[in-house]
PDB file of N, CA and C in Angstrom:
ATOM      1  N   UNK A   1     -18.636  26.440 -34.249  1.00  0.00           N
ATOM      2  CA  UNK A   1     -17.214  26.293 -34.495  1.00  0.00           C
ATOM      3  C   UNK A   1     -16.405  26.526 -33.218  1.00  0.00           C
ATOM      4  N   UNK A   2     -16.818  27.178 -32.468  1.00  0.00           N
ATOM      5  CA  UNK A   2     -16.246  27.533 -30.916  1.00  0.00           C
ATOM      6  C   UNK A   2     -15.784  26.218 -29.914  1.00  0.00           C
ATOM      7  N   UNK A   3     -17.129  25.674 -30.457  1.00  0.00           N
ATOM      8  CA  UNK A   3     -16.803  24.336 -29.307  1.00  0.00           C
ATOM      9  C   UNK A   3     -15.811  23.326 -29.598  1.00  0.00           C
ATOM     10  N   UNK A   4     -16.063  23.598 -31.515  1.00  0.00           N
ATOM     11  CA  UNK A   4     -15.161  22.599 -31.964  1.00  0.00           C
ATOM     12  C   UNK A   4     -13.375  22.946 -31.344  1.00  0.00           C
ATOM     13  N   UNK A   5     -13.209  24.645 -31.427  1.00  0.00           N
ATOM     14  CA  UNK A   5     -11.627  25.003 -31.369  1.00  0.00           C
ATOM     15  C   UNK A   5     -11.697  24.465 -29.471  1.00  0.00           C
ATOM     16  N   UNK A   6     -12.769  24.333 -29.154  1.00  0.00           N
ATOM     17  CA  UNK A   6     -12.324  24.228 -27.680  1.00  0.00           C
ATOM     18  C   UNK A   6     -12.021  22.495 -27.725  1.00  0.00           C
ATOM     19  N   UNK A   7     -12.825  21.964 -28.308  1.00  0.00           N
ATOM     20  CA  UNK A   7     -11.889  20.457 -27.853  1.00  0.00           C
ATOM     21  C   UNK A   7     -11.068  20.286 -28.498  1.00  0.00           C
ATOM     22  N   UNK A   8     -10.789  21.115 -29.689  1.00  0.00           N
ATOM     23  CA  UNK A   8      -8.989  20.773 -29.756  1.00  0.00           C
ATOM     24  C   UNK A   8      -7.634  21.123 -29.446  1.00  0.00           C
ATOM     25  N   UNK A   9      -8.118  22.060 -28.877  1.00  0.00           N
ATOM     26  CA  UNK A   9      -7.913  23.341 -27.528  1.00  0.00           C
ATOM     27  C   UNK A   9      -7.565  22.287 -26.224  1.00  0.00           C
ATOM     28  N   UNK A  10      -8.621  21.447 -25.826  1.00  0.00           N
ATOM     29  CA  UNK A  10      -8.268  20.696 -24.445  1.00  0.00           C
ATOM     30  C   UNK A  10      -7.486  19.616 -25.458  1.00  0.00           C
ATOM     31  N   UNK A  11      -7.753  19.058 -26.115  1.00  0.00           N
ATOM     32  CA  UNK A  11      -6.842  17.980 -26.760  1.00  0.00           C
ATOM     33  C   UNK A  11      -5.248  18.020 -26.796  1.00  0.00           C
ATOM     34  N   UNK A  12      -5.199  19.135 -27.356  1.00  0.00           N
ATOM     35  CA  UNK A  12      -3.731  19.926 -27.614  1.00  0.00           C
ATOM     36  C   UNK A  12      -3.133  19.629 -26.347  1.00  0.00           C
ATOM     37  N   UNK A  13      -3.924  20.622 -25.519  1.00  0.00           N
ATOM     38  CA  UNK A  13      -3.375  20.837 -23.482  1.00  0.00           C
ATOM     39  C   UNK A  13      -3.020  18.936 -23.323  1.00  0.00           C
ATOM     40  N   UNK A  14      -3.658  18.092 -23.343  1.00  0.00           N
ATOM     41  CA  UNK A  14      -3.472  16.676 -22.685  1.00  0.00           C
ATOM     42  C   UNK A  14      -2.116  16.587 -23.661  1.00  0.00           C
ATOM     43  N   UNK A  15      -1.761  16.833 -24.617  1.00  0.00           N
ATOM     44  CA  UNK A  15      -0.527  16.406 -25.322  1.00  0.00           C
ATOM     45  C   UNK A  15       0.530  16.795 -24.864  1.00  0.00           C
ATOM     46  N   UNK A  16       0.309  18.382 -25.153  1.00  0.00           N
ATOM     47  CA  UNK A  16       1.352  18.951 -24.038  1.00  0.00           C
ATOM     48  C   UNK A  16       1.424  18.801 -22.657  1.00  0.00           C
ATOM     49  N   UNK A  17       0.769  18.530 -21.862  1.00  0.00           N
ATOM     50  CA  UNK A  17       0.883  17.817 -20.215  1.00  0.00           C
ATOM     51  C   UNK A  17       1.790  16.439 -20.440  1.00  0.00           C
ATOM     52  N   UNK A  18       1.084  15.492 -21.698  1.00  0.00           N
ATOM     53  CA  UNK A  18       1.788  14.167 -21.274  1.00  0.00           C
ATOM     54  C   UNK A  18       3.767  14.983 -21.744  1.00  0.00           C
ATOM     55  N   UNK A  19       3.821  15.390 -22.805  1.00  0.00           N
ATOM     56  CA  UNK A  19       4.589  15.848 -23.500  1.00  0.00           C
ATOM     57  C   UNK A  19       5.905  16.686 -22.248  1.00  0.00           C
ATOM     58  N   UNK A  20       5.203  17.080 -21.521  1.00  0.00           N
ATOM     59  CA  UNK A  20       5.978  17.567 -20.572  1.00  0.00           C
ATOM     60  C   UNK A  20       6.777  16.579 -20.113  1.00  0.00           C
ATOM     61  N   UNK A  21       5.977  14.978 -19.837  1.00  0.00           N
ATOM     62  CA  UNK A  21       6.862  14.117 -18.949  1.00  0.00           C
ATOM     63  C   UNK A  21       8.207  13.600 -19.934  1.00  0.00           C
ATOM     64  N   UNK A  22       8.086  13.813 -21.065  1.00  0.00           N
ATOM     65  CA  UNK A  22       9.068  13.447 -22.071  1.00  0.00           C
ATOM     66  C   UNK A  22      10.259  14.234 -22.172  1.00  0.00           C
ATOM     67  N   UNK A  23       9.652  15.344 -22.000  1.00  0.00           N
ATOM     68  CA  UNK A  23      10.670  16.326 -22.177  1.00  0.00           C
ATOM     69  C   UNK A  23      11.628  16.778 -20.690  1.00  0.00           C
ATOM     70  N   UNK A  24      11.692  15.726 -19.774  1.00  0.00           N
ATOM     71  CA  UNK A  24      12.774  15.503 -18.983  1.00  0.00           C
ATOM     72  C   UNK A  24      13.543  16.693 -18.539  1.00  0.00           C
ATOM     73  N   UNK A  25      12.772  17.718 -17.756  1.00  0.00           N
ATOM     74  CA  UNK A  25      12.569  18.977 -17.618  1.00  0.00           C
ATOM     75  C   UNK A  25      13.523  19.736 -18.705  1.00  0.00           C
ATOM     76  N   UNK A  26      12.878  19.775 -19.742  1.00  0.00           N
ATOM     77  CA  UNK A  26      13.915  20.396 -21.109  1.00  0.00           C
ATOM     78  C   UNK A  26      14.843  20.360 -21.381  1.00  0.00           C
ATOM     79  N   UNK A  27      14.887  18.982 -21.116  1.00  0.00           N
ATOM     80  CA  UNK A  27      16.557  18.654 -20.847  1.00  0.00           C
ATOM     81  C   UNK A  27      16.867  17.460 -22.798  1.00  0.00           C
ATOM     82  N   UNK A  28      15.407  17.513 -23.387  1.00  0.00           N
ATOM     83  CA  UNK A  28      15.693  16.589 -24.945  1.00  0.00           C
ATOM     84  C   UNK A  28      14.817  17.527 -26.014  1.00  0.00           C
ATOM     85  N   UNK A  29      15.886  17.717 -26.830  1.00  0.00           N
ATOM     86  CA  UNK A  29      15.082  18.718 -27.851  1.00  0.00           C
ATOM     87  C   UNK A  29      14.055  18.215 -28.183  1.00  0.00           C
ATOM     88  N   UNK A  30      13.461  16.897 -28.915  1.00  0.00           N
ATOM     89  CA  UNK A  30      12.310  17.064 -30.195  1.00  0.00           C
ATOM     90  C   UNK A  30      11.202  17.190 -29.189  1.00  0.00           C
ATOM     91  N   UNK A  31      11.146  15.995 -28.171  1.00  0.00           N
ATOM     92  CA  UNK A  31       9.795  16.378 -26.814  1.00  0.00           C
ATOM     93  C   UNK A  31       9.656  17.651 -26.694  1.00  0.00           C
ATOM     94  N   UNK A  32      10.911  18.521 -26.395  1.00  0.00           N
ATOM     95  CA  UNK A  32      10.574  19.655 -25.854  1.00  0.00           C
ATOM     96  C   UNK A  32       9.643  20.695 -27.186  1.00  0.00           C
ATOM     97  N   UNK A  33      10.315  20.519 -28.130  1.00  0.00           N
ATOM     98  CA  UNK A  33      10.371  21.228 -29.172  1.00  0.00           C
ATOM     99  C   UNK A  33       8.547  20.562 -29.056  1.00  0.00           C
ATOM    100  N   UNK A  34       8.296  19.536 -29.520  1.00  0.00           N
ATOM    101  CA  UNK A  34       6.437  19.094 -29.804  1.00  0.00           C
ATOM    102  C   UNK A  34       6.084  20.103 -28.700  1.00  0.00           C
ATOM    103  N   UNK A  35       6.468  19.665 -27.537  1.00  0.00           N
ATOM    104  CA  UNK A  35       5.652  20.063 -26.416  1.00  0.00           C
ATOM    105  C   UNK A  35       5.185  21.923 -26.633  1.00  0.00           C
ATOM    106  N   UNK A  36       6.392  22.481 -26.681  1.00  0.00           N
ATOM    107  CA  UNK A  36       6.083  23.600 -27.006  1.00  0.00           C
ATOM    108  C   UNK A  36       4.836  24.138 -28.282  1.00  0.00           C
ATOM    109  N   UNK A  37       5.338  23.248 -29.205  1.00  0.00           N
ATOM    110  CA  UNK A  37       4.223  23.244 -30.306  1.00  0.00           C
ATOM    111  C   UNK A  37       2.766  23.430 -30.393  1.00  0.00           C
ATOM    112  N   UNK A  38       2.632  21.861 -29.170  1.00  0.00           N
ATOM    113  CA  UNK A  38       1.641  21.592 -28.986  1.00  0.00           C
ATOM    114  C   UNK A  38       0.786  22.758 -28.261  1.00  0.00           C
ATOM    115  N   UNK A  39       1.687  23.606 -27.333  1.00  0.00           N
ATOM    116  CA  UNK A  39       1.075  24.635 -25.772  1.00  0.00           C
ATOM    117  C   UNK A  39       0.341  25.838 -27.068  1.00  0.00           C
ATOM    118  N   UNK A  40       1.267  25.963 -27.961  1.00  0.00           N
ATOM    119  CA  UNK A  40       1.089  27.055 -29.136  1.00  0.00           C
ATOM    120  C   UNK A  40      -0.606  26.735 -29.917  1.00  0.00           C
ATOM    121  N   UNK A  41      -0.570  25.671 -30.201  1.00  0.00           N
ATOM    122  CA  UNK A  41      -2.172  25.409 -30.881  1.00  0.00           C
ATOM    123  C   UNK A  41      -2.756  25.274 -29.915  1.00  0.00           C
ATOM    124  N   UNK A  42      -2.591  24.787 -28.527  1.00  0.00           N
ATOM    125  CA  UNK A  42      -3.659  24.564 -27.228  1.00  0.00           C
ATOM    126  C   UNK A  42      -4.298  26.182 -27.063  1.00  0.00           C
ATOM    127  N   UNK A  43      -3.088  26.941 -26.558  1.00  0.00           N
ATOM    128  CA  UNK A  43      -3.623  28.430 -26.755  1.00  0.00           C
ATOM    129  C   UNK A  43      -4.106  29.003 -28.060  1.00  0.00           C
ATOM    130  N   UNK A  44      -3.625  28.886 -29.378  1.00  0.00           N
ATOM    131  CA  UNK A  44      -4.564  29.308 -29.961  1.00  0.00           C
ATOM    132  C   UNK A  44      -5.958  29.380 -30.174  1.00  0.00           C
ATOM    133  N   UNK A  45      -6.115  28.131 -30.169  1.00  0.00           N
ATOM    134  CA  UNK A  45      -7.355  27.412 -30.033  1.00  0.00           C
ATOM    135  C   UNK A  45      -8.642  27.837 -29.088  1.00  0.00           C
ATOM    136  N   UNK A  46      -7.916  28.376 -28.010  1.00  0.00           N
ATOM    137  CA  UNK A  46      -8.442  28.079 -26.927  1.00  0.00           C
ATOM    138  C   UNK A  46      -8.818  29.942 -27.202  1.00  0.00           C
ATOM    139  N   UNK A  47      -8.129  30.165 -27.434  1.00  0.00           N
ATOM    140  CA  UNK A  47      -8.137  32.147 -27.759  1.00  0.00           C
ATOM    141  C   UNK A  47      -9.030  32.291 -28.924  1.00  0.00           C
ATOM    142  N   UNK A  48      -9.521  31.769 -29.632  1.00  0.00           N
ATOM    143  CA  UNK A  48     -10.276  31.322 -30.747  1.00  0.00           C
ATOM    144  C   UNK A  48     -11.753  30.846 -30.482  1.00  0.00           C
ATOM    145  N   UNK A  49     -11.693  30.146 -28.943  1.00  0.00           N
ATOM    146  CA  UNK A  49     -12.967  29.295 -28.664  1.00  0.00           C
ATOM    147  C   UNK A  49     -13.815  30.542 -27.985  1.00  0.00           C
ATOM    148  N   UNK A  50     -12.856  31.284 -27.352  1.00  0.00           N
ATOM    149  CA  UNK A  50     -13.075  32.193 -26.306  1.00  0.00           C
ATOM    150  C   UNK A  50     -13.666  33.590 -26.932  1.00  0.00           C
ATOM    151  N   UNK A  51     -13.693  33.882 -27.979  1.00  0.00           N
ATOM    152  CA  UNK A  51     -14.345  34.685 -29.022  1.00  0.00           C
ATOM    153  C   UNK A  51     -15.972  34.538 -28.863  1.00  0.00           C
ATOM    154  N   UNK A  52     -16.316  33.864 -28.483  1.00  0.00           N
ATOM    155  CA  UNK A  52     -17.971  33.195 -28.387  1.00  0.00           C
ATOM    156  C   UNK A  52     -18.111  33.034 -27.388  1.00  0.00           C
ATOM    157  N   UNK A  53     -17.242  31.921 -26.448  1.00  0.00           N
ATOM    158  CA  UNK A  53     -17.520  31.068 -25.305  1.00  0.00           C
ATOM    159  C   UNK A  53     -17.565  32.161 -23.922  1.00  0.00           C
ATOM    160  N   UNK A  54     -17.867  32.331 -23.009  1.00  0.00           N
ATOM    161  CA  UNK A  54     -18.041  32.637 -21.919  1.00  0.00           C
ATOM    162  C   UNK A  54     -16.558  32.362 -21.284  1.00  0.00           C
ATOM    163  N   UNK A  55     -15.725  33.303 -21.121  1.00  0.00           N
ATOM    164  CA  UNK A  55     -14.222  33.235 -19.880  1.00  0.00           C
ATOM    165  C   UNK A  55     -14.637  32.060 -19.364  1.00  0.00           C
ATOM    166  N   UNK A  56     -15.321  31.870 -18.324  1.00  0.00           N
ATOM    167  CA  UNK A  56     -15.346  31.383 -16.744  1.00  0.00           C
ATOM    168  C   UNK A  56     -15.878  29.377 -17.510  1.00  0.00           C
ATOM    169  N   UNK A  57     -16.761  29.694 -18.766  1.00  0.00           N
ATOM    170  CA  UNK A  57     -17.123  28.279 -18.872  1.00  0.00           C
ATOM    171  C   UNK A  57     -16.082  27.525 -20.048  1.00  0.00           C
ATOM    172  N   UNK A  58     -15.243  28.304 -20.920  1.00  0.00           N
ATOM    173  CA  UNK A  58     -13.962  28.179 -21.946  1.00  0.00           C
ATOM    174  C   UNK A  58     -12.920  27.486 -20.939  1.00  0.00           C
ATOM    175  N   UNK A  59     -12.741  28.162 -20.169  1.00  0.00           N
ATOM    176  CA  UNK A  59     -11.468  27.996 -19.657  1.00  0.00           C
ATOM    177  C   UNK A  59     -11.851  26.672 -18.328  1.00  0.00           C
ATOM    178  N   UNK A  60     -12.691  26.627 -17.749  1.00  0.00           N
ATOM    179  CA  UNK A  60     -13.407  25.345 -17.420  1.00  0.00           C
ATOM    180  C   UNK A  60     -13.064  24.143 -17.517  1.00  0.00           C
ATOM    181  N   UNK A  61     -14.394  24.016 -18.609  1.00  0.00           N
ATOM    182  CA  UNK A  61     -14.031  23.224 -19.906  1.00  0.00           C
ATOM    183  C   UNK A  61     -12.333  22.172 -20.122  1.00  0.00           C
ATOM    184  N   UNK A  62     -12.026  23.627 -20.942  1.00  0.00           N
ATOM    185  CA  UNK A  62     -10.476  23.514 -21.579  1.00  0.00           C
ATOM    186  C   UNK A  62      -9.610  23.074 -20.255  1.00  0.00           C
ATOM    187  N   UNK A  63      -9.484  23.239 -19.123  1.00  0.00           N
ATOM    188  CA  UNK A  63      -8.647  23.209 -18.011  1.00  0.00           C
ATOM    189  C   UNK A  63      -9.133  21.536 -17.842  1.00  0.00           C
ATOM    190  N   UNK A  64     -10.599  20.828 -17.708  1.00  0.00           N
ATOM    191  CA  UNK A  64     -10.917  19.882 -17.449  1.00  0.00           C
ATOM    192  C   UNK A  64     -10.631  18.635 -18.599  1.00  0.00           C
ATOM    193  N   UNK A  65     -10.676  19.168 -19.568  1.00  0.00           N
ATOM    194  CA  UNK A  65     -10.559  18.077 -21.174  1.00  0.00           C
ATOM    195  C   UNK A  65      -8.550  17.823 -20.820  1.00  0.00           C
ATOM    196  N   UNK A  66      -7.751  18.790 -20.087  1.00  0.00           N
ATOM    197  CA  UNK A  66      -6.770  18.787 -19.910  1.00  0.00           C
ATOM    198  C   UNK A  66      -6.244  17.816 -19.006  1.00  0.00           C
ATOM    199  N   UNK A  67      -7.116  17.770 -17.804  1.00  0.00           N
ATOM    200  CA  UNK A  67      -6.979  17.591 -16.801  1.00  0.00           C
ATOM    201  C   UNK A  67      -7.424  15.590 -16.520  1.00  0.00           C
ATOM    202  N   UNK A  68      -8.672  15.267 -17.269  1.00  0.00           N
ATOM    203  CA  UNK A  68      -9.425  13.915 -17.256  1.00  0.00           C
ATOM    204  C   UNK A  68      -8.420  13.295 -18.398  1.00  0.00           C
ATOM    205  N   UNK A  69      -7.822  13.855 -19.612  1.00  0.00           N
ATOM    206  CA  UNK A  69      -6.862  13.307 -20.311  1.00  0.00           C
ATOM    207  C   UNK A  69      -5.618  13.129 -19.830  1.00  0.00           C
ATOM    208  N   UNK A  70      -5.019  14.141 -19.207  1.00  0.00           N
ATOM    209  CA  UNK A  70      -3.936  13.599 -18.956  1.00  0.00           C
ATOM    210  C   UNK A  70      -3.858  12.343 -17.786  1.00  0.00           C
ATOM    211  N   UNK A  71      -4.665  12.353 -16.888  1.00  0.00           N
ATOM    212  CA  UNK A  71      -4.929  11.422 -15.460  1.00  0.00           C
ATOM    213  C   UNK A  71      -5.223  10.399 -16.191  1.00  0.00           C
ATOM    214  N   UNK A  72      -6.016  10.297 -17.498  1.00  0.00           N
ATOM    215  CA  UNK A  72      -5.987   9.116 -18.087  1.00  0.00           C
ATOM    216  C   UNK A  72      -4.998   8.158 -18.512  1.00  0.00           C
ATOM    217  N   UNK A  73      -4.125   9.020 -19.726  1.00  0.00           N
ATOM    218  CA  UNK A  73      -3.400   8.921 -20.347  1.00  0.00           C
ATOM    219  C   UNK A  73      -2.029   8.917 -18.855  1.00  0.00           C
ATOM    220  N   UNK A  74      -2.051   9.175 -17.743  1.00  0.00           N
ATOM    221  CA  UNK A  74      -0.912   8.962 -17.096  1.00  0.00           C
ATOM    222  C   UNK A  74      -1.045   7.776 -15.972  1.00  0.00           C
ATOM    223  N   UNK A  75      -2.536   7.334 -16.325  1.00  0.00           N
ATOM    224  CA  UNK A  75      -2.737   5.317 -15.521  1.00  0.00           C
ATOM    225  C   UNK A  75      -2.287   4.742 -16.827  1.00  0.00           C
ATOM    226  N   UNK A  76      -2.644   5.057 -18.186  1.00  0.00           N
ATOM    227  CA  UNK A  76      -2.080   4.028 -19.096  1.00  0.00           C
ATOM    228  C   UNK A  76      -0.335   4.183 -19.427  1.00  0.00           C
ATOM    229  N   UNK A  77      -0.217   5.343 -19.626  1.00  0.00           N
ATOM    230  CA  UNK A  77       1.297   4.720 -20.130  1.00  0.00           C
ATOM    231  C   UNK A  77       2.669   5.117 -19.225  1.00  0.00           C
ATOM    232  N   UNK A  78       2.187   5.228 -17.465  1.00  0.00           N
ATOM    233  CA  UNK A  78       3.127   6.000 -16.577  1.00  0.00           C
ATOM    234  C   UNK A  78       2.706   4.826 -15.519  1.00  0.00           C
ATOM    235  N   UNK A  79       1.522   4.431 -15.495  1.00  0.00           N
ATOM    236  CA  UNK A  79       1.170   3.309 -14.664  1.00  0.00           C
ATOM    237  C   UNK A  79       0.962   3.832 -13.279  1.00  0.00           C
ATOM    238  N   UNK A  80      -0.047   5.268 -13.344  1.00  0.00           N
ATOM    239  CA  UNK A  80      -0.154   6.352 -12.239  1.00  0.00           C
ATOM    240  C   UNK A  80      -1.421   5.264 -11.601  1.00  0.00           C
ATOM    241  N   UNK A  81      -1.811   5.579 -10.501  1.00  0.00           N
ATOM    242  CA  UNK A  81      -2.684   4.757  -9.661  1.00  0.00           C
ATOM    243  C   UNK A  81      -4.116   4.855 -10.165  1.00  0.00           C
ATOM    244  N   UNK A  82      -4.895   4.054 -10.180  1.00  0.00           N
ATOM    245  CA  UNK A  82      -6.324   3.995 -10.750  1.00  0.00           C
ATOM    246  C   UNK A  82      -7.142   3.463  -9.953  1.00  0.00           C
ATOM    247  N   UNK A  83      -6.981   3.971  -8.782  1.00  0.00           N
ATOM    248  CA  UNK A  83      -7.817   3.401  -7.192  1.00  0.00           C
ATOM    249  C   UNK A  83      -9.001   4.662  -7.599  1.00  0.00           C
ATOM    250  N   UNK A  84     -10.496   3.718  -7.179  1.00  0.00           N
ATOM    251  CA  UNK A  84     -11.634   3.977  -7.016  1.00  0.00           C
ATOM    252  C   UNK A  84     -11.664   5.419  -6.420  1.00  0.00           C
ATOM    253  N   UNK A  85     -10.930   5.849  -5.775  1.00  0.00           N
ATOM    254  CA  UNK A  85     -11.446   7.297  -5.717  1.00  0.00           C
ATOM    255  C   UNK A  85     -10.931   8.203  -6.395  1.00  0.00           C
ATOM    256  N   UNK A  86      -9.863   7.683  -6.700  1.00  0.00           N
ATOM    257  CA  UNK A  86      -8.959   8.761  -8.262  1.00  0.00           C
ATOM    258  C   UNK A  86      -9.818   8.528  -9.554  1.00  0.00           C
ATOM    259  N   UNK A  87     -10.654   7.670  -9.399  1.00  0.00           N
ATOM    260  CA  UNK A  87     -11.114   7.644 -11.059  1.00  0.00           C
ATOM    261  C   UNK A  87     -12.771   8.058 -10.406  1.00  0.00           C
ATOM    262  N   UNK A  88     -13.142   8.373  -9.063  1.00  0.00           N
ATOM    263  CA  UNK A  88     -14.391   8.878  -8.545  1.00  0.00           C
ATOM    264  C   UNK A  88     -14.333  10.331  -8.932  1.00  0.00           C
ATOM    265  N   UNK A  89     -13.296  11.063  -8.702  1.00  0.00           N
ATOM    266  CA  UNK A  89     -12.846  11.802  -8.674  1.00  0.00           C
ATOM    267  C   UNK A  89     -12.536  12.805 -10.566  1.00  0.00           C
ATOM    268  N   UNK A  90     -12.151  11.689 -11.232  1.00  0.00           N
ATOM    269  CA  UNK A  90     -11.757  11.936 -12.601  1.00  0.00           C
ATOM    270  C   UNK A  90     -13.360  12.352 -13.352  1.00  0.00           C
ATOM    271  N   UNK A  91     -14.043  11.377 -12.469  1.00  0.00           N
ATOM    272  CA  UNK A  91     -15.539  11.103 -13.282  1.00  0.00           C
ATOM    273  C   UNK A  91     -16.184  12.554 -12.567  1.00  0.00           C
ATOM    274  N   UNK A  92     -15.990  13.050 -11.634  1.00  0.00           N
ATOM    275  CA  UNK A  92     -16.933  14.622 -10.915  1.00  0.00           C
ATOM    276  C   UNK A  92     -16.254  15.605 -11.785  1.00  0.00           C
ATOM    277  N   UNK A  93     -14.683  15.275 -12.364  1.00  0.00           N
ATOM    278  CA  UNK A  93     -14.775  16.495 -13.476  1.00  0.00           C
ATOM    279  C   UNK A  93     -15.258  16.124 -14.695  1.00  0.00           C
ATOM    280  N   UNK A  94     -15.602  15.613 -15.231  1.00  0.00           N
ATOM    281  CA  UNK A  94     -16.212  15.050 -16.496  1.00  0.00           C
ATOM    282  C   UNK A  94     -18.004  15.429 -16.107  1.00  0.00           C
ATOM    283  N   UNK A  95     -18.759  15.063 -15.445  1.00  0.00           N
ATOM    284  CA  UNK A  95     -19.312  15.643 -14.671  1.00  0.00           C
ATOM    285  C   UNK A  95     -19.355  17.134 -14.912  1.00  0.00           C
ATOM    286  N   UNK A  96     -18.820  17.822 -13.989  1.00  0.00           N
ATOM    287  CA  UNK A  96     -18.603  18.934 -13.930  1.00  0.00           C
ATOM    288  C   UNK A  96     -18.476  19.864 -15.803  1.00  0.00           C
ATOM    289  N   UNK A  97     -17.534  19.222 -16.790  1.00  0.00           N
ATOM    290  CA  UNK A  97     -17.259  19.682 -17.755  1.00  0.00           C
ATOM    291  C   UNK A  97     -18.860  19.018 -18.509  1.00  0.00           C
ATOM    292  N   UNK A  98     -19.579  18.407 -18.470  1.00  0.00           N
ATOM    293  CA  UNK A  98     -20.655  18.327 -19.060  1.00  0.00           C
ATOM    294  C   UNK A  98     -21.735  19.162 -18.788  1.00  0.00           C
ATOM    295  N   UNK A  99     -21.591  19.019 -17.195  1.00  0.00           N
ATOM    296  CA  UNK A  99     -22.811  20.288 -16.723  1.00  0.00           C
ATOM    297  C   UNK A  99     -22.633  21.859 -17.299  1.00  0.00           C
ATOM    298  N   UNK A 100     -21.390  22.286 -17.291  1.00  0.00           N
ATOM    299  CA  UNK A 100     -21.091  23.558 -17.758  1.00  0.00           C
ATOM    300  C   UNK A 100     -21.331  23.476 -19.155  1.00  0.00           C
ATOM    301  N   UNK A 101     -21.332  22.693 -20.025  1.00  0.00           N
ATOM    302  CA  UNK A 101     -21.456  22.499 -21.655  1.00  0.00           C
ATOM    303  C   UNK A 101     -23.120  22.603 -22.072  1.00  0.00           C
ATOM    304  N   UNK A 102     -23.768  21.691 -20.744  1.00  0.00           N
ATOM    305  CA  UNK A 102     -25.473  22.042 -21.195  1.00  0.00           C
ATOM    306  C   UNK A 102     -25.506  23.248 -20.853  1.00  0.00           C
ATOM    307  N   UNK A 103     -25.526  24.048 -19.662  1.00  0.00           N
ATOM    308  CA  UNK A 103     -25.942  24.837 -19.170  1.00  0.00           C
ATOM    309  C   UNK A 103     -25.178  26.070 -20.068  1.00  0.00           C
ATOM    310  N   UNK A 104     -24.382  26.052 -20.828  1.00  0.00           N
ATOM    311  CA  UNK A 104     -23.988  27.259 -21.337  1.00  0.00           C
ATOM    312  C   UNK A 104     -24.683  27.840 -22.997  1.00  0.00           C
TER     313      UNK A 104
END
């Protein structure tokens, strides 16, 4: 059940990251208002996963599912750059978040 609260834990985090760009530095309630929402179940979740999971490989993880989603999600709907070494780059943390998942 740990692993499960952790990917919805990083899921949450990519919502609230994109969620941030909406919320137009808190300058429009409902964005802001989700966004906040969203940071609230990311941390729960993540405080939940961390009950089982190892600090150093939870927070990992959770920082990387954050991190490969939002870079995703910000070439598709921000039209952020998707040059061969930004997505070389996207793929060594994915990478990285798999190796820590066997090995733990």
């Amino acid at each position: 059940m740990a692993w499960i609260y952790l990917l919805v834990a990083g899921l949450f985090e990519v919502v609230w990251a994109i969620g941030l760009k909406y919320t137009e530095g808190w300058t429009r309630l409902w964005p802001s208002v989700g966004t906040l929402a969203a940071m609230v179940v990311s941390f729960w979740c993540l405080s939940q996963s961390l009950r089982s999971i190892p600090i150093g490989t939870g927070y990992a993880i959770w920082t990387g599912i954050g991190a490969v989603g939002a870079a995703a999600l910000g070439i598709v709907l921000f039209g952020d750059s998707a040059s061969w070494p930004r997505l070389l780059c996207i793929g060594l943390i994915v990478a990285g978040v798999i190796g820590l998942k066997i090995v733990s």
